[in-house]
Protein backbone atom coordinates (compact mmCIF):
# COMPACT_ATOMS: atom_id res chain seq x y z
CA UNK A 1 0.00 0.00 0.00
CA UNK A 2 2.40 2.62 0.97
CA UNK A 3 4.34 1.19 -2.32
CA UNK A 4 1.63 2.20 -4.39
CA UNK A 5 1.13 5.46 -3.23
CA UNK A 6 5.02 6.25 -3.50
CA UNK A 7 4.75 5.20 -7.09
CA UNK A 8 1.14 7.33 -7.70
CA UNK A 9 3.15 10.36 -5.95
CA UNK A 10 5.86 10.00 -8.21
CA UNK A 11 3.86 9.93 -11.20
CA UNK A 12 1.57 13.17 -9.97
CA UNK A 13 5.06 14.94 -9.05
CA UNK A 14 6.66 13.98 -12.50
CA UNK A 15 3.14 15.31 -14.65
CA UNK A 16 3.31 18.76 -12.00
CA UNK A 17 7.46 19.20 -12.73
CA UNK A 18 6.76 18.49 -16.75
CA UNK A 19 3.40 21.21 -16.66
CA UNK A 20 5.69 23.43 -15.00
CA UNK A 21 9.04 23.27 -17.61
CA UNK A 22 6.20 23.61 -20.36
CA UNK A 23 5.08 26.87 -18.65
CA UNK A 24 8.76 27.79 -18.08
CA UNK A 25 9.50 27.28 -21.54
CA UNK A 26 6.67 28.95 -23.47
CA UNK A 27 7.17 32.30 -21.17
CA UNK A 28 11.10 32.25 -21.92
CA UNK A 29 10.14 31.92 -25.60
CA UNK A 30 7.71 34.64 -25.33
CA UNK A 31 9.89 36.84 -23.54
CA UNK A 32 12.77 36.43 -26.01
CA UNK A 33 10.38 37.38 -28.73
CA UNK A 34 9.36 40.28 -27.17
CA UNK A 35 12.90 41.45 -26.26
CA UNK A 36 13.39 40.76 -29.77
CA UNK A 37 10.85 42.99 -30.98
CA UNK A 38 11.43 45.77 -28.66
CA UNK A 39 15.55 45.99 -29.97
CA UNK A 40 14.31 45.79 -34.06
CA UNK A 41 11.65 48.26 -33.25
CA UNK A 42 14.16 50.71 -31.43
CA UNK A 43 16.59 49.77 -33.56
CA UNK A 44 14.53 50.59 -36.65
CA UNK A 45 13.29 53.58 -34.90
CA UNK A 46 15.95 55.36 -34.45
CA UNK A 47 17.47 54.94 -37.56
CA UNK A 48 14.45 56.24 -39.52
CA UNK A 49 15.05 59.63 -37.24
CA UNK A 50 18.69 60.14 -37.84
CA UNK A 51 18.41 60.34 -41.70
């Protein structure tokens, strides 16, 4: 009994960990998009003011 729910916690702990990387992951990828954007825009920007 106490086997079984070792293994079930495991299992519940290993889903919970892989949700969380997922989340991890897709707001690092959004972030680096957005940093992305934000340098081309000001990068972009600025050089449509100086000439």
């Amino acid at each position: 009994m106490i086997v079984a729910a070792v293994v079930i916690a495991f299992l519940l702990l290993g889903s919970v960990l892989g949700f969380l990387f997922t989340l991890l992951k897709w707001g690092l990828i959004i972030g680096l998009v957005g940093v992305v954007i934000m340098f081309a825009s000001r990068l972009f920007g600025s050089s449509s003011t100086r000439g």
